[in-house]
Each structure stands twice: as C-alpha cells, then as structure tokens.
Protein backbone atom coordinates (compact mmCIF):
# COMPACT_ATOMS: atom_id res chain seq x y z
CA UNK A 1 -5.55 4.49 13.36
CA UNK A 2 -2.67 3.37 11.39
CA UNK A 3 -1.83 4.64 7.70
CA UNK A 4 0.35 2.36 5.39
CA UNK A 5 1.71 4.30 2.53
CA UNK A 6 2.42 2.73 -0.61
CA UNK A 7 4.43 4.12 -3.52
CA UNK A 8 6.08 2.11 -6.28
CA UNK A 9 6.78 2.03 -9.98
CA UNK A 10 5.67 -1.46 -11.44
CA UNK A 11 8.32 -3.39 -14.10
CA UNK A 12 7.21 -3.01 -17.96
CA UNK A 13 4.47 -5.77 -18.38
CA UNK A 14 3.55 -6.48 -15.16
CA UNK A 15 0.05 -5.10 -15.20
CA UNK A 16 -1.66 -8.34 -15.34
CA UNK A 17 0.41 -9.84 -12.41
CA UNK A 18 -0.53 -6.37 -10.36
CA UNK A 19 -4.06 -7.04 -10.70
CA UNK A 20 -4.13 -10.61 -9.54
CA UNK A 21 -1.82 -9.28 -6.85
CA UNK A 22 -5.18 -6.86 -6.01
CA UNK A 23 -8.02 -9.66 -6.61
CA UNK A 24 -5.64 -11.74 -4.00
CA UNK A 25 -4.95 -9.73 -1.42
CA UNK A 26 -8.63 -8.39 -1.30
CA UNK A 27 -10.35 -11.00 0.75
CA UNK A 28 -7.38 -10.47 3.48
CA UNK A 29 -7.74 -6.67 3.20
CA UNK A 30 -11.65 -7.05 3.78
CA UNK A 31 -11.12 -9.88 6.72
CA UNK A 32 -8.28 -7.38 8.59
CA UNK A 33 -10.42 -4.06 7.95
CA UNK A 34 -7.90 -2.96 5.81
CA UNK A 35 -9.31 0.13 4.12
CA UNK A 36 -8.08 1.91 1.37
CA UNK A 37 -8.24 5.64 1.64
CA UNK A 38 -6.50 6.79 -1.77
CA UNK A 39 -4.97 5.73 -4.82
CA UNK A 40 -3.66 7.08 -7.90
CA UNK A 41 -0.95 8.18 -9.87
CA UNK A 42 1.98 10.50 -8.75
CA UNK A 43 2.06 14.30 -10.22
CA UNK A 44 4.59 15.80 -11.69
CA UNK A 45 5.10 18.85 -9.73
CA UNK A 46 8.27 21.46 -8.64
CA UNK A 47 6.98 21.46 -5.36
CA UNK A 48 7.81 17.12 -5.45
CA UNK A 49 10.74 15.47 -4.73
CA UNK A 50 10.02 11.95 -5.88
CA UNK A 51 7.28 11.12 -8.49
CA UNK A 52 5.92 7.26 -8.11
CA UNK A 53 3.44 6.23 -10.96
CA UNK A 54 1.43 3.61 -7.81
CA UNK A 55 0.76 4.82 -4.79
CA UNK A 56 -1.96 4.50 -2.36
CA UNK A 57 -2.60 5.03 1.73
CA UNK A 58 -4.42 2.55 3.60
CA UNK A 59 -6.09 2.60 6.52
CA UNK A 60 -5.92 -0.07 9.70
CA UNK A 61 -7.18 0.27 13.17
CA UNK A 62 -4.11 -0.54 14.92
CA UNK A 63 -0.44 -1.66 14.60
CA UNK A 64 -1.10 -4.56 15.89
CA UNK A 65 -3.45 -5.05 13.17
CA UNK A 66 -0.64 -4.02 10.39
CA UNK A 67 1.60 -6.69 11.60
CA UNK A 68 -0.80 -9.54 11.49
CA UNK A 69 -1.85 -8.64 7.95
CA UNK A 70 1.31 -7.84 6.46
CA UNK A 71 3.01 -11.10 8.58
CA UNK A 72 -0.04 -13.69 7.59
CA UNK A 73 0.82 -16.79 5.67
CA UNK A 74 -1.29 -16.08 2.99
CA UNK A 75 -0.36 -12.49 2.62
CA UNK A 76 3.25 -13.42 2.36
CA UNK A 77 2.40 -16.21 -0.16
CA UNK A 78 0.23 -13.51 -2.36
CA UNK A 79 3.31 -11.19 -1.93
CA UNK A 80 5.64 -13.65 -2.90
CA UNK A 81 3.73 -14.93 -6.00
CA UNK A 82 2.56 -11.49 -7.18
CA UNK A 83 3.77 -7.91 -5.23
CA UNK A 84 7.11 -8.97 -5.35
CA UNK A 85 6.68 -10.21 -9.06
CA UNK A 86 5.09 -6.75 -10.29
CA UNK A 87 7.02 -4.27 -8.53
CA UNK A 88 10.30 -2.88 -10.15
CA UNK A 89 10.42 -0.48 -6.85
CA UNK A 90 7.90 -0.07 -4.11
CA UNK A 91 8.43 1.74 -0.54
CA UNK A 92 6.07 1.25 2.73
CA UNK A 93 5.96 3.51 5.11
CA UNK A 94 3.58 3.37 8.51
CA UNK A 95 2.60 5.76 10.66
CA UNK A 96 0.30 5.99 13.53
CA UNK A 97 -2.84 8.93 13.22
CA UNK A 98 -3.94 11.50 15.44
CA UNK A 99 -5.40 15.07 14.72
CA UNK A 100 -3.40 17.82 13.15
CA UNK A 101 -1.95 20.43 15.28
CA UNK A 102 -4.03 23.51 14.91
CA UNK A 103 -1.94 27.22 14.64
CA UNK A 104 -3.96 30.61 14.47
C-alpha cells in the first residue's frame, strides 16, 4: 500500500472552489481505488510542530498507481482549474506501508 499525505491551509474564500476541486477529482479517485483513510482539521497541540487547518491520508495500492493518478490528464486539468486555485499552501508527502515494528 501507498499513503499520500495531504496537509494545506486553503486562501480566504476559496471554499467553494475546494469543493468543486472534491466533486472533480472524485470519479478519478473512485476509478484509481483511491481511498481516503482520514480527514480533518489540524490540532493545536505542544507536542506539534506545524498545525495545517486541511489535511487528509489517502490510500492507493501501489506507486505505480500514485503516479498514474496524480500524472492523468484529467487530474492535472482538475488540479489546474481548482487545487491549485484553492490552496494558499499545501504539502504531499508519499510513503510506501508495511507493519509497524513491534518492541516488548
């Protein structure tokens, strides 16, 4: 499995633009078995270093997988048109699953 992290702050506003960004990238998230695993709002906290107010991890089966979803045509329009329009900052990070390390 691969995870794709998401954390952002969106620009004053752009709330509407966000959710079309969501309704349009749907159908693409259903058609690559893009899951989502979590979303929600970042906590303020003294044991954080970075509060975002967006964030979210999804879920893919493979890298390969990743790459044609986030490199697709019509995710790149969508991205263009709307992620890219609502975001003041966003960060991605990927990274590949396996089972936590177990310690007595």
């Amino acid at each position: 499995m691969i995870y794709l992290v998401i954390q952002g702050e969106l620009k004053d506003g752009a709330e509407a633009i966000y959710e079309q960004y969501l309704q349009a990238v749907a159908p693409l998230m259903k058609e690559f078995q893009v899951e989502i695993v979590a979303v929600g709002a970042g906590l303020k906290s003294e044991y954080t270093n970075e509060i975002f107010p967006v964030n979210a991890v999804l879920r893919l089966p493979d890298e390969a997988t990743l790459e044609r979803f986030l490199g697709d045509a019509r995710y790149l329009e969508i991205k263009v048109k709307f992620r890219d329009a609502a975001y003041e900052h966003l960060r991605l990070s990927a990274f590949g699953g396996r089972d936590p390390r177990v310690f007595d």
